[in-house]
Each structure stands twice: as C-alpha cells, then as structure tokens.
N, C-alpha and C. Protein backbone atom coordinates (compact mmCIF):
# COMPACT_ATOMS: atom_id res chain seq x y z
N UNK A 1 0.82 -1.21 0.00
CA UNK A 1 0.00 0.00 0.00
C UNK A 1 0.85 1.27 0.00
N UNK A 2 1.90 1.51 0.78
CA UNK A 2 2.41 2.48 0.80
C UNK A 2 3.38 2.89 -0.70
N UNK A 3 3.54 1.64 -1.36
CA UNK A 3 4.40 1.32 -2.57
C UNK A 3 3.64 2.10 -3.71
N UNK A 4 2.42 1.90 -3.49
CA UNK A 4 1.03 2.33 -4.14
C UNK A 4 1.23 3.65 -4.33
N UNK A 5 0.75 4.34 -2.88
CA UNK A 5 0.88 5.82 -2.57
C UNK A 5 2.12 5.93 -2.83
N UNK A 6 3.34 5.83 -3.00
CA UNK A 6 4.50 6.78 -3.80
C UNK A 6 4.47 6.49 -5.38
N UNK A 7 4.37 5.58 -5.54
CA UNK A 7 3.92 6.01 -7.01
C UNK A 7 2.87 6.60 -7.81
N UNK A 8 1.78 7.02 -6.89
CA UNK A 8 1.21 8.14 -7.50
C UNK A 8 1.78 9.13 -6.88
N UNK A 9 2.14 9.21 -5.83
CA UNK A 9 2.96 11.09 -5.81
C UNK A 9 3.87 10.89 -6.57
N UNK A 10 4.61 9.86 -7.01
CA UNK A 10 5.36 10.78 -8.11
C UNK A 10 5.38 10.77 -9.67
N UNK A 11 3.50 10.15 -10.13
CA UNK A 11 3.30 10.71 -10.84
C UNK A 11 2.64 12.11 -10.88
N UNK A 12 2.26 12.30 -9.63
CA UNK A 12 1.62 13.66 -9.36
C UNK A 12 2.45 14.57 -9.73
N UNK A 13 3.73 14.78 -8.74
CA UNK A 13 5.16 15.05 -9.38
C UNK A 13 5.58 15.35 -10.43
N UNK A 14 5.42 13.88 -11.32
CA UNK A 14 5.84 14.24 -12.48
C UNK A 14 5.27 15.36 -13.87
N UNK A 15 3.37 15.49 -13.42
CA UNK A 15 2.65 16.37 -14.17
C UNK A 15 2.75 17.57 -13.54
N UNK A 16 3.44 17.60 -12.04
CA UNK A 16 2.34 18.79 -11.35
C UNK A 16 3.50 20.23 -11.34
N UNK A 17 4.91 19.23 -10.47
CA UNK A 17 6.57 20.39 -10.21
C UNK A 17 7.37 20.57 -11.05
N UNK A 18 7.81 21.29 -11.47
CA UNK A 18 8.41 21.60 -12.74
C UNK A 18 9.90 21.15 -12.43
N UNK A 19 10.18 21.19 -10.94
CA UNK A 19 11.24 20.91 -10.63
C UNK A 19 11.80 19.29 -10.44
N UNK A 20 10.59 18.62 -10.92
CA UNK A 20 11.10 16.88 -11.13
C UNK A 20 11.57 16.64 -12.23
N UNK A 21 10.42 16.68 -13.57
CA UNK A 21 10.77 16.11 -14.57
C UNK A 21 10.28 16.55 -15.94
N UNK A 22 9.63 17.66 -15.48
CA UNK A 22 8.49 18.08 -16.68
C UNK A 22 9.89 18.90 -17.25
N UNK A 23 9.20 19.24 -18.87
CA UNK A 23 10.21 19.66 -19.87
C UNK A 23 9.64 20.89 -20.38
N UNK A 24 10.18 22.05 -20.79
CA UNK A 24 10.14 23.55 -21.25
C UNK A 24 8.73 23.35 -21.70
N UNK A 25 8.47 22.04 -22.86
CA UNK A 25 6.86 22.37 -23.40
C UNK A 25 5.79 22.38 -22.70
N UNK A 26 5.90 21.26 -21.85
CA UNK A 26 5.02 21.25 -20.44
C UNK A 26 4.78 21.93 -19.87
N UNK A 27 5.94 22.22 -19.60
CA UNK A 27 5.56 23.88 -18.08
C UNK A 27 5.01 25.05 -18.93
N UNK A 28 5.60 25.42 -19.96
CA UNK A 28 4.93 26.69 -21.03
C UNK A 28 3.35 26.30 -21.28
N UNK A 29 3.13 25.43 -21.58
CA UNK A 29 1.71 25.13 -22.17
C UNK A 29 0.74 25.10 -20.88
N UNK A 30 1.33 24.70 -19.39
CA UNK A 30 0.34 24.67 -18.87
C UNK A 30 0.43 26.38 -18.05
N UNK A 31 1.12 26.92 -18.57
CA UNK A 31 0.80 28.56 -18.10
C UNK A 31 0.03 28.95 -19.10
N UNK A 32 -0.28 29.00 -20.19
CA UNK A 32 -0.72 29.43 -21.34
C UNK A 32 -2.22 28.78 -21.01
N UNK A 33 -2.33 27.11 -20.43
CA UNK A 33 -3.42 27.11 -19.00
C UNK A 33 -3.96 28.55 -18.08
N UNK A 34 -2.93 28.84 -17.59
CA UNK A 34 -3.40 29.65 -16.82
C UNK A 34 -3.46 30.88 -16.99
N UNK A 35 -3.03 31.47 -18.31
CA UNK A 35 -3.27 32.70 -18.88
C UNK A 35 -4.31 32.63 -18.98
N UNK A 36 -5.19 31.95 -20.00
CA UNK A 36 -6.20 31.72 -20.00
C UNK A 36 -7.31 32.00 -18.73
N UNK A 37 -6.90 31.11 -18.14
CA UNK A 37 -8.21 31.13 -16.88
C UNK A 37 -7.99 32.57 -16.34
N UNK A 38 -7.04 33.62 -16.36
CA UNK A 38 -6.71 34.58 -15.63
C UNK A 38 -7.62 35.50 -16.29
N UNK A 39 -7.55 35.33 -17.95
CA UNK A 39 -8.42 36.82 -18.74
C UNK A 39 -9.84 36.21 -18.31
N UNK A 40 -9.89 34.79 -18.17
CA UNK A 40 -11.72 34.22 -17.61
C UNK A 40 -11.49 34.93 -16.44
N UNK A 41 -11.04 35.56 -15.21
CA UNK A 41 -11.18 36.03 -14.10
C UNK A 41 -11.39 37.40 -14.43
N UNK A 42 -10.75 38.03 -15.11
CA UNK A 42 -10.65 39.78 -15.39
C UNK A 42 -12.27 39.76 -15.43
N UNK A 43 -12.62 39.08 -16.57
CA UNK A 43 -14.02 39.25 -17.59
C UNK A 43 -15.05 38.69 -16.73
N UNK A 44 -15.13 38.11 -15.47
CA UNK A 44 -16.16 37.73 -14.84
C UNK A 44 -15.88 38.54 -13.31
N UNK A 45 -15.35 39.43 -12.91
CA UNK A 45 -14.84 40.06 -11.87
C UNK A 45 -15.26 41.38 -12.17
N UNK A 46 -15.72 42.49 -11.22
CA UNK A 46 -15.41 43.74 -11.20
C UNK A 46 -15.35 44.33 -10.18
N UNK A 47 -14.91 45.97 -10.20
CA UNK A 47 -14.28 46.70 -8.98
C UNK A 47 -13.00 46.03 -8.38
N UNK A 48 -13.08 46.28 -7.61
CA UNK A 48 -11.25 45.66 -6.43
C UNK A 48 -10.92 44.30 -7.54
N UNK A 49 -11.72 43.38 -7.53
CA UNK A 49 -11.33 42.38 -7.81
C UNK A 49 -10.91 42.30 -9.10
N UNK A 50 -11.74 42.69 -9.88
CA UNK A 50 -10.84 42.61 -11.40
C UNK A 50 -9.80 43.03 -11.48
N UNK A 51 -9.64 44.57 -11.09
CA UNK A 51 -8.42 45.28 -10.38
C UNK A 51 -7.49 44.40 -10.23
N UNK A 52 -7.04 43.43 -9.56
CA UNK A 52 -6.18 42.22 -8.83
C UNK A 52 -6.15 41.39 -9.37
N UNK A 53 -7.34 40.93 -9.84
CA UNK A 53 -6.92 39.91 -11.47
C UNK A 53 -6.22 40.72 -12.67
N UNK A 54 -6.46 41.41 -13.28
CA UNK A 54 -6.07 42.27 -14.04
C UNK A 54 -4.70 42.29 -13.74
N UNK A 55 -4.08 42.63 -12.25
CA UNK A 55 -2.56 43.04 -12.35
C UNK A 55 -2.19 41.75 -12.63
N UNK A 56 -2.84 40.25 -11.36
CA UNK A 56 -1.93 39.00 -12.07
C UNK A 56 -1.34 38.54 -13.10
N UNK A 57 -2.62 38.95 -14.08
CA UNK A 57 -2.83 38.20 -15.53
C UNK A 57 -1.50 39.48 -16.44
N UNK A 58 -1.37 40.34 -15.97
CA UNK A 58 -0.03 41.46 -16.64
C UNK A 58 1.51 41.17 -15.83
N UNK A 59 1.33 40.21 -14.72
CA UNK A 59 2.38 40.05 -14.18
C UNK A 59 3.02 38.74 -14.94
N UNK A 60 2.05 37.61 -14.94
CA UNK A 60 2.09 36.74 -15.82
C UNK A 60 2.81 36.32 -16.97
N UNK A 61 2.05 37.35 -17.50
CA UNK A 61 2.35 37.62 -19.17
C UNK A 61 3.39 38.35 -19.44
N UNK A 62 4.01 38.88 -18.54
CA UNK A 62 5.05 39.87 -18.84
C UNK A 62 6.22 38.40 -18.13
N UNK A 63 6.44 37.86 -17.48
CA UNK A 63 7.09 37.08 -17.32
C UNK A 63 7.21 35.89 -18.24
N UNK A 64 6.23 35.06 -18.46
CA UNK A 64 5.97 34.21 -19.33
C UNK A 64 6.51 34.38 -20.77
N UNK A 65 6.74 35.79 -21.47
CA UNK A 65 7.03 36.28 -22.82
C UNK A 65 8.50 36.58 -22.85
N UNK A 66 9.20 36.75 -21.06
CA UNK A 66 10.62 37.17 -21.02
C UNK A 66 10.80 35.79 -20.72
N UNK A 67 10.79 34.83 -20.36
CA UNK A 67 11.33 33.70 -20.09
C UNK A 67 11.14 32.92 -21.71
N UNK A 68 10.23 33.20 -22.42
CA UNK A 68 10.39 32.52 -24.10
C UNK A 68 11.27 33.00 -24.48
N UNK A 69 11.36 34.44 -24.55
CA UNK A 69 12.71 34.88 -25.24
C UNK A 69 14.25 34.58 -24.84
N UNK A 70 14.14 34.80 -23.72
CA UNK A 70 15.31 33.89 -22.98
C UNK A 70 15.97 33.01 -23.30
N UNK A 71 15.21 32.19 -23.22
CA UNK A 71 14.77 30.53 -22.67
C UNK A 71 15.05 29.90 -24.03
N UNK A 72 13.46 29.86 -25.06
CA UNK A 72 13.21 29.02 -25.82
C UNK A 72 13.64 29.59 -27.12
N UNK A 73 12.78 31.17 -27.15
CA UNK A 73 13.20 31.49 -28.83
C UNK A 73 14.57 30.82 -29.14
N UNK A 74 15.61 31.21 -28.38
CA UNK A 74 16.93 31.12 -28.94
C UNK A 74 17.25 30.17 -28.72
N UNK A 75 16.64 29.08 -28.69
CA UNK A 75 16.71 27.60 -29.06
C UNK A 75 16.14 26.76 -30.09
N UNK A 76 14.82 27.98 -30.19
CA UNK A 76 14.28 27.01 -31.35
C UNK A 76 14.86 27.44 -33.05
N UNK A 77 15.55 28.70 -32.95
CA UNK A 77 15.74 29.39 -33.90
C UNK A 77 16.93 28.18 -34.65
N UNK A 78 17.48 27.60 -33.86
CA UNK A 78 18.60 26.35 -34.17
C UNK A 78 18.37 25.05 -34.27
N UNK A 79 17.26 24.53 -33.48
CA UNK A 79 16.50 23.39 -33.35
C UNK A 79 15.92 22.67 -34.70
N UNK A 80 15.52 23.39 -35.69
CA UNK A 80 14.92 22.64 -36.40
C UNK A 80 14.94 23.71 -37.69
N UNK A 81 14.56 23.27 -38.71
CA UNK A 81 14.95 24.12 -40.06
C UNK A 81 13.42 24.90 -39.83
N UNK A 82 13.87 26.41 -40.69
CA UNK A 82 13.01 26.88 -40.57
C UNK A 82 12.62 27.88 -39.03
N UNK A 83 13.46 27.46 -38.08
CA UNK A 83 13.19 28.34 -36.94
C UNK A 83 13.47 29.27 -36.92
N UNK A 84 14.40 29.89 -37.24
CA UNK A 84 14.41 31.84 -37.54
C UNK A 84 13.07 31.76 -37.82
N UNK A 85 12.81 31.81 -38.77
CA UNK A 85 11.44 31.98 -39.29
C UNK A 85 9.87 31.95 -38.17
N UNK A 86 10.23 30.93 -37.74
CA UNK A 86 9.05 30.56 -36.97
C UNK A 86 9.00 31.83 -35.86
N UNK A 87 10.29 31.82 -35.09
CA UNK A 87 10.38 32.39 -33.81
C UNK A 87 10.18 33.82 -34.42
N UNK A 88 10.59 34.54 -35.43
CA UNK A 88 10.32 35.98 -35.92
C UNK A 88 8.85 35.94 -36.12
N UNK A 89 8.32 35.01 -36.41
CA UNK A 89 6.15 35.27 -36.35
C UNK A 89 5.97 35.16 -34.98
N UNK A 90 6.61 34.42 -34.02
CA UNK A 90 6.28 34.47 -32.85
C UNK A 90 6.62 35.94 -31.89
N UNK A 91 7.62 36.43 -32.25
CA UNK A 91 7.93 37.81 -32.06
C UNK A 91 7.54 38.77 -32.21
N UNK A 92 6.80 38.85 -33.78
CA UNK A 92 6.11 39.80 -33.74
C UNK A 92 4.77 39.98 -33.09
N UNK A 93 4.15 38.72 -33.13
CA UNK A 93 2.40 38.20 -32.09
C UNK A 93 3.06 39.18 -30.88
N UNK A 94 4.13 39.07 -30.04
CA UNK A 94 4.71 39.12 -28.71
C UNK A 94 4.57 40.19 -28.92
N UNK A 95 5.00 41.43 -29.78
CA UNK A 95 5.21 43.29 -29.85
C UNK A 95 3.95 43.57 -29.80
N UNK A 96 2.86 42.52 -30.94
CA UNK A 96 1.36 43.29 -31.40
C UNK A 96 0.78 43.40 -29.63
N UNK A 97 1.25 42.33 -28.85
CA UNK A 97 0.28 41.84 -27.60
C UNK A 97 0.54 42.86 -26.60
N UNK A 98 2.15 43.08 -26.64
CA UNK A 98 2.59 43.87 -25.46
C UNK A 98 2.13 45.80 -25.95
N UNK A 99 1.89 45.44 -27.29
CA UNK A 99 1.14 46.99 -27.43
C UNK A 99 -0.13 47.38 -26.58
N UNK A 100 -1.12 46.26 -26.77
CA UNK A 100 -2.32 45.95 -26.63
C UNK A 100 -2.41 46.47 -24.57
N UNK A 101 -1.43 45.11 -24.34
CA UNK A 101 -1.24 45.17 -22.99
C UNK A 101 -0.83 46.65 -22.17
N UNK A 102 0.23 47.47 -22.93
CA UNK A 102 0.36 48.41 -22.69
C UNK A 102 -0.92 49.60 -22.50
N UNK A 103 -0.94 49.41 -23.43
CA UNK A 103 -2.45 50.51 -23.91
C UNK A 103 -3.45 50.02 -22.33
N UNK A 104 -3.53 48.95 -22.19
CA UNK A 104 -4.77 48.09 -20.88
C UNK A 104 -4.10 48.99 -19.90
N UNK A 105 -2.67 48.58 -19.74
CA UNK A 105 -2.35 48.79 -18.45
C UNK A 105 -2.59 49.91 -17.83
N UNK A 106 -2.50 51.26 -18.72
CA UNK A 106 -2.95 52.62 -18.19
C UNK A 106 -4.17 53.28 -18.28
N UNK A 107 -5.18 52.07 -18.39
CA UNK A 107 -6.48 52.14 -18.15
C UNK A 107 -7.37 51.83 -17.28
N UNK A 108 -7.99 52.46 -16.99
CA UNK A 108 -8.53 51.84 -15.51
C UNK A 108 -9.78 50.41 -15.47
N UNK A 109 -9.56 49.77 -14.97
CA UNK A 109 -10.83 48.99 -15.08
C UNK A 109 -11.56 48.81 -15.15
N UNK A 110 -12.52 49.81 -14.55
CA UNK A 110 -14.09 50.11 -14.77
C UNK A 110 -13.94 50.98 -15.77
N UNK A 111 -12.85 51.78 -16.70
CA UNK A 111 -12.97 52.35 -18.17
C UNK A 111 -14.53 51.18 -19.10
N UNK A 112 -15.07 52.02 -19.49
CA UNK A 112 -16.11 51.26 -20.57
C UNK A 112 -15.21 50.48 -21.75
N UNK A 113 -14.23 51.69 -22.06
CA UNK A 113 -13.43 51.09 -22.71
C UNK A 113 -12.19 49.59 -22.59
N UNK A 114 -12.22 49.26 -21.14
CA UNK A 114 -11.70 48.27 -21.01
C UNK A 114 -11.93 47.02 -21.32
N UNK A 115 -13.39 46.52 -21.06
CA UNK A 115 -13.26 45.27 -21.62
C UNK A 115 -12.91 44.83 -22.84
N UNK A 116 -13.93 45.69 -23.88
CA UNK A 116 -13.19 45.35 -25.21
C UNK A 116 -12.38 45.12 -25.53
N UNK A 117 -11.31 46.12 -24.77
CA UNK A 117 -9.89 46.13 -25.24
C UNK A 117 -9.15 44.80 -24.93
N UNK A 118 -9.72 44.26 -23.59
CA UNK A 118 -9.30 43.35 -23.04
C UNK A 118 -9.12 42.21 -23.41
N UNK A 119 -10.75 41.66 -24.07
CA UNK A 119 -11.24 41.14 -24.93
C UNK A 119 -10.21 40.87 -26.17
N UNK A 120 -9.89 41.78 -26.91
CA UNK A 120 -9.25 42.37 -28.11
C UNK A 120 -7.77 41.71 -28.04
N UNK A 121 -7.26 41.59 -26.89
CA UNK A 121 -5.57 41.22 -26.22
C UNK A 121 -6.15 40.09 -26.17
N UNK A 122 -7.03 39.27 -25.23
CA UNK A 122 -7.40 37.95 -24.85
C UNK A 122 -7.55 36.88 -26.28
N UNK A 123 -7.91 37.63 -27.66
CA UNK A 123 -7.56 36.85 -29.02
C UNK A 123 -6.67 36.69 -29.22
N UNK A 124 -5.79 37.67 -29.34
CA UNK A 124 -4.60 37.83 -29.78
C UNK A 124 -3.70 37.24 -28.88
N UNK A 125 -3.23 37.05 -27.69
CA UNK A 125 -2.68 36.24 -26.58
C UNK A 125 -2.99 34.83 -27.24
N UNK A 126 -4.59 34.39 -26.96
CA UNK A 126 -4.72 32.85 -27.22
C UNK A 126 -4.18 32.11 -28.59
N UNK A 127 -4.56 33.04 -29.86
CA UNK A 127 -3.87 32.83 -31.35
C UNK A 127 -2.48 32.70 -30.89
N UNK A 128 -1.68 33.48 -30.16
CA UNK A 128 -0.45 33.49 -30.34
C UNK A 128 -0.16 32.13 -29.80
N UNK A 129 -0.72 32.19 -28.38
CA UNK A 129 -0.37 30.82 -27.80
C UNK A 129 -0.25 29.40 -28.50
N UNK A 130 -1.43 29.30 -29.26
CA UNK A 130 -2.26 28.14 -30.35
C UNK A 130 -1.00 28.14 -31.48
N UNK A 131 -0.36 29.13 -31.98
CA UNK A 131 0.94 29.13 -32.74
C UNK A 131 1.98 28.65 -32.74
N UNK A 132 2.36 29.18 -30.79
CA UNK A 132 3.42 28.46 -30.59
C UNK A 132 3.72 27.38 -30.28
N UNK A 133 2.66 26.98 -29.84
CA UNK A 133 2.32 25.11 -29.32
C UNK A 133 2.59 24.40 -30.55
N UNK A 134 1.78 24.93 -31.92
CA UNK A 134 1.93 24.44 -32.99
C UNK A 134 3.13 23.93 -33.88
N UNK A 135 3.83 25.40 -33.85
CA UNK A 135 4.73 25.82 -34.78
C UNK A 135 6.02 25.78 -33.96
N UNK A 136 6.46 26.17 -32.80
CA UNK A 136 7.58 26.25 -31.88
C UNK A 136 7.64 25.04 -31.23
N UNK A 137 6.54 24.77 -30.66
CA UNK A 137 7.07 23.91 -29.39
C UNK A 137 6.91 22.26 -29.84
N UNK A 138 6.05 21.93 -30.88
CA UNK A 138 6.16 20.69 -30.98
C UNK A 138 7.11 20.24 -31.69
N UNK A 139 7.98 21.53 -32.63
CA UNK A 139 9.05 21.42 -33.18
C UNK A 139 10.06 20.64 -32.25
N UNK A 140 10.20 22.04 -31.02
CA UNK A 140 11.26 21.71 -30.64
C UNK A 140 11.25 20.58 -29.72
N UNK A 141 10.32 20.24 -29.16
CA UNK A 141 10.31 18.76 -28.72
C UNK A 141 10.35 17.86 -29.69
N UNK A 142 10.11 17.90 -31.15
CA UNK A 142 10.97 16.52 -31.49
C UNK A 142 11.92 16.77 -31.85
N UNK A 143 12.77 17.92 -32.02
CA UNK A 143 14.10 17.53 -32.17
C UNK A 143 14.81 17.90 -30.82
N UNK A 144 14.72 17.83 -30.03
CA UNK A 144 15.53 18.22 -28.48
C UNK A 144 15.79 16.93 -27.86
N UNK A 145 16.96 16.67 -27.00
CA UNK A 145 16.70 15.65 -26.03
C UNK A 145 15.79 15.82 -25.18
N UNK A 146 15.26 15.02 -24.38
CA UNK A 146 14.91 15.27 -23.28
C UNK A 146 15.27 16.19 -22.03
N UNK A 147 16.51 15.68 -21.87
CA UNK A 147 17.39 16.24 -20.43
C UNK A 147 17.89 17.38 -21.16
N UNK A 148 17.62 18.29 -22.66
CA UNK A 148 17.87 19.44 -22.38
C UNK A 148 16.55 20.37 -21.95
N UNK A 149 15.45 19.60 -22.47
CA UNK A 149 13.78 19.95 -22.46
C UNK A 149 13.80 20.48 -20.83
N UNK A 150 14.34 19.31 -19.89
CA UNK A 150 14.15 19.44 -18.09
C UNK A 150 15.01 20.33 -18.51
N UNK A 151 16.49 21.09 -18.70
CA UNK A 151 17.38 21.62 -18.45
C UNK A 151 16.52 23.46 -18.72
N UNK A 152 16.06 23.37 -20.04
CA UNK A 152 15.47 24.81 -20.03
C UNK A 152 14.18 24.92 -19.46
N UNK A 153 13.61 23.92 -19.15
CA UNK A 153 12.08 24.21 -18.04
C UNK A 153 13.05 24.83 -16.58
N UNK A 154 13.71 24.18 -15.75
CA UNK A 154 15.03 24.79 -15.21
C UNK A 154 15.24 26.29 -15.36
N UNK A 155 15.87 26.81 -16.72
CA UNK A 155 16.02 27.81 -17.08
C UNK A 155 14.97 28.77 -17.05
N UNK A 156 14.04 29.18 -17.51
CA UNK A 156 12.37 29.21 -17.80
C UNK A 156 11.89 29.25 -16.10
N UNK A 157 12.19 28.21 -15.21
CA UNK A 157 11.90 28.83 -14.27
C UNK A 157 12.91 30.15 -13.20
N UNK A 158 13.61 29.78 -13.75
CA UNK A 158 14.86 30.68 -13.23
C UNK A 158 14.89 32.04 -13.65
N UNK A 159 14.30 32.50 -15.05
CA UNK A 159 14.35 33.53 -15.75
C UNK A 159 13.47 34.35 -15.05
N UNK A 160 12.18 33.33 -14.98
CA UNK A 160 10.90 33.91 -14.52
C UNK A 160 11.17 34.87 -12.99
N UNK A 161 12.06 34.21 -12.39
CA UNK A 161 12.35 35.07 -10.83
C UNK A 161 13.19 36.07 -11.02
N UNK A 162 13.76 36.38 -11.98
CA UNK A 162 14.04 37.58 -12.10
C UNK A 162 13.75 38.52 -13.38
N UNK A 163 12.72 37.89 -13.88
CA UNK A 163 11.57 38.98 -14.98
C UNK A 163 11.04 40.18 -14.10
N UNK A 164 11.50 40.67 -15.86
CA UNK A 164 10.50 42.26 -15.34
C UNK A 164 8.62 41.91 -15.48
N UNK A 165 8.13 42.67 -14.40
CA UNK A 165 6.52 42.80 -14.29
C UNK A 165 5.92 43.39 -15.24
N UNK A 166 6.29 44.19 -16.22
CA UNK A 166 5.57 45.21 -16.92
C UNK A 166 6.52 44.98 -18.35
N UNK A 167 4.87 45.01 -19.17
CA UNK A 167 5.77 44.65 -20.54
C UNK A 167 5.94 46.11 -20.93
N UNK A 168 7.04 45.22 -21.95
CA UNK A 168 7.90 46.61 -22.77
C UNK A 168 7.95 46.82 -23.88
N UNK A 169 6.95 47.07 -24.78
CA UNK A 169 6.70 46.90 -26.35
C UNK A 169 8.16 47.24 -27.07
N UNK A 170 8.23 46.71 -27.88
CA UNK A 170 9.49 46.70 -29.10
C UNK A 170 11.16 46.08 -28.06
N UNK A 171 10.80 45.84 -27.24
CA UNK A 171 11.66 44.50 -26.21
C UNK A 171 11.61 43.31 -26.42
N UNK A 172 11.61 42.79 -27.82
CA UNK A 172 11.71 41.09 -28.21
C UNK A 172 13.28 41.00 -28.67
N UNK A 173 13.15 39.56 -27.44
CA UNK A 173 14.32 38.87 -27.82
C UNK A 173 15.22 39.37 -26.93
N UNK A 174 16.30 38.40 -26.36
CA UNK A 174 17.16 38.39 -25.39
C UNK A 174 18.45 39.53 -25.20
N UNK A 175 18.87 40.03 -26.07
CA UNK A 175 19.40 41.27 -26.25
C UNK A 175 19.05 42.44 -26.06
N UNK A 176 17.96 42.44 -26.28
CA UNK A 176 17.19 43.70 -26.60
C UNK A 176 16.32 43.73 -25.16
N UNK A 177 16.18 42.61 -24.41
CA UNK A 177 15.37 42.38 -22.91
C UNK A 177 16.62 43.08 -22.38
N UNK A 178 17.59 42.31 -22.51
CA UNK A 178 18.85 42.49 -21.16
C UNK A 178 19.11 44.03 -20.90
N UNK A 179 19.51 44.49 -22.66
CA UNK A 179 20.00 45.84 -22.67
C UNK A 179 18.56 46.71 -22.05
N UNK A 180 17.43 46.43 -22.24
CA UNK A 180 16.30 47.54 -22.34
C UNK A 180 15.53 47.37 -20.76
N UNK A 181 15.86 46.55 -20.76
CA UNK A 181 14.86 46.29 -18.80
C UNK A 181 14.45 47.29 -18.11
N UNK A 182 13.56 47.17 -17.21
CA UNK A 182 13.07 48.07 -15.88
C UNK A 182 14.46 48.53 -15.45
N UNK A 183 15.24 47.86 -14.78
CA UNK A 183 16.14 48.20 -14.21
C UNK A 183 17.80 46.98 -14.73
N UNK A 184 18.97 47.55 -14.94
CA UNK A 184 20.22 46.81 -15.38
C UNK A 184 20.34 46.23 -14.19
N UNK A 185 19.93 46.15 -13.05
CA UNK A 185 19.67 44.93 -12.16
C UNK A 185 19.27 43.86 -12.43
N UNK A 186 17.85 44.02 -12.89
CA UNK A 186 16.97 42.63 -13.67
C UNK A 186 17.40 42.23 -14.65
N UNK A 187 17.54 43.24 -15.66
CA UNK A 187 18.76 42.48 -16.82
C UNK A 187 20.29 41.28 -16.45
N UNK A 188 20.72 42.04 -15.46
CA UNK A 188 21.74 41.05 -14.63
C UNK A 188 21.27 39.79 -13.98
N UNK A 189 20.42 40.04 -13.26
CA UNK A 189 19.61 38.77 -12.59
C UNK A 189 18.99 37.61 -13.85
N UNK A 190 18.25 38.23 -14.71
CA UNK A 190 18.08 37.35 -15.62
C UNK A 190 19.00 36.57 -16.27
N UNK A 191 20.00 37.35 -16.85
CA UNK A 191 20.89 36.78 -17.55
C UNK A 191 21.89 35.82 -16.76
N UNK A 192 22.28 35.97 -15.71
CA UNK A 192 22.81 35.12 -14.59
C UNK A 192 22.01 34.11 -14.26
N UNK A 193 20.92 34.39 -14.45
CA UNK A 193 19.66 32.78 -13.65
C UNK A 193 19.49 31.83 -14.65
N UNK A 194 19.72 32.76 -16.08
CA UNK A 194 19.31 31.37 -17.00
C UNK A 194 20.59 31.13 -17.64
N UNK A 195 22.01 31.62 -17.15
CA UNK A 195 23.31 30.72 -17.43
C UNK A 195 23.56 29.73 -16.22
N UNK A 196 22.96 30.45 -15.00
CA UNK A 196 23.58 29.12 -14.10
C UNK A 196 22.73 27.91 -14.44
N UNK A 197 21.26 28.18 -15.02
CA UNK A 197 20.24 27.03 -14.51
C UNK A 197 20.65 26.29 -15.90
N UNK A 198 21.25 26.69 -17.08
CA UNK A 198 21.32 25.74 -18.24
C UNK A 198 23.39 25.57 -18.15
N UNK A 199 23.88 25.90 -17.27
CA UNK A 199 25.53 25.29 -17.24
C UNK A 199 26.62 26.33 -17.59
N UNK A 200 26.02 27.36 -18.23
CA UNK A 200 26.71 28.17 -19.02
C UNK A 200 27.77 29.04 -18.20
N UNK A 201 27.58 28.92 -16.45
CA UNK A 201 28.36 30.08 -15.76
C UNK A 201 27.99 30.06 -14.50
C-alpha cells in the first residue's frame, strides 16, 4: 500500500513540479493554462477584484514572454529548419500583444473602454499561444533531447524570478530584454539565472 501511494505522488510530481521532470513544453503550455483562466477572471470580476486579477494576468504575461525569449526562442531558432522563421512570427504576435497590454495597463478597469480592449488582447494572446504550441514547441520537442527539455524548463523557471513585471513593447528577444529592462539589475539577474540554470556560468 504504501508502494502504491509513492507512485502516485510521483506521478503527481511528475505532471504537477516543474522541478522533477516536466520539460520547457510542459511547463509553457500549462501557463498558457493559466493565462487563459486569468483573462476568464478579469471578464467575470469587477471593482477591487478585477483590479487584482487584471494586475496578475499582466504580471504573468510579462514574465511568461521574457522567459520565451530567454529561454526558448533562442533555441528554437537552431532546433529545427526553418526556426528563424518561426520564432520571428512568434515575435512579432509578442510586440502586437505587449502593445495591446500596454495601452490596458494605463487604463482603468471600470474604463467602458476596457473590456473590449481586453477582450481584443485575450484573441490575440490565445492565437499566439495556439501558434506556438503548434509551430515552436512541438518542433522543438521533437528535435531536443529530453534532459535538455528538463534543463530549459530549469532555465524558464529561473528567468521567470528575475523577470520584469511590466511589458515593454518593441523589447523582443534576449538582447534587446537584457539591454532595455526596468532596471540593469533585472537584466543582470536574468541573464545570470538562466546561465547558471542551463551550465553556461
């Protein structure tokens, strides 16, 4: 019995901590999970509370888009033929969104004009997402090992703790994050979290 119960915790484990065994596509896809459910919270919430959903779902997303660039773009761009390509459509979805997002962010919530707008980002977010699952990520899971897949979920989470909160339109791609950041602190922190977590330093 008890033999029982550890092998489902560690298949629990294996779907649930990013820090066992799950791989970059896994952990990305199931935030893109929870992007999702977050714009379902904005759009069924109002006053204080949307307010507070609203910042999550921008804290999120502003992390989630610096840890791709980080992380994955510049892996998949090498991974498989055709990835420049891919990751530059994925880049640009990322500028159109963080426009969108921008524009939200200095709007107030109960604006009339907000939901729409919200609405308007919440397509454009999910298309993008539906793209990259498609076009990026199933790529790069078949041509990746495994143990580099765990190695940049690793990375990806590492990036994420020292992402900036607030997106930064025309900030795609890892150069252009490091040099342009909130602060050359976070640029440092990032770039240090996702060389130690993939070997590099």
């Amino acid at each position: 019995m008890p033999a029982r119960k550890d092998t489902h915790v560690d298949e629990d484990a294996r779907q649930g901590d990013p820090a066992v065994t799950e791989d970059v596509v896994a952990l990305l896809m199931r935030q893109h999970g929870r992007i999702h459910t977050l714009f379902e919270e904005v759009r069924a919430a109002d006053g204080e509370e949307r307010a507070a959903a609203f910042r999550r779902l921008v804290h999120l997303l502003a992390v989630h888009e610096t840890a791709e660039e980080e992380v994955v773009h510049p892996a998949a761009r090498s991974a498989f033929d055709g990835g420049g390509d891919v990751v530059a459509e994925r880049l640009a979805e990322e500028k159109a969104a963080k426009e969108k997002l921008a524009a939200l962010d200095d709007m107030d919530t109960s604006d009339p004009r907000f939901m729409p707008a919200l609405l308007s980002l919440r397509d454009a977010v999910l298309v993008h997402a539906r793209s990259e699952e498609r076009y990026e990520f199933a790529q790069l899971r078949r041509t990746t090992p495994p143990d580099r897949l765990a190695l940049m979920a690793k990375a990806v989470k590492a990036a994420e703790a020292a992402a900036p909160t607030r997106p930064h339109p025309g900030v795609e791609g890892a150069a252009a994050n490091l040099a342009l950041g909130p602060a050359a602190a976070v640029a440092d922190r990032v770039r240090d979290a996702v060389r130690r977590a993939m070997g590099d330093g």
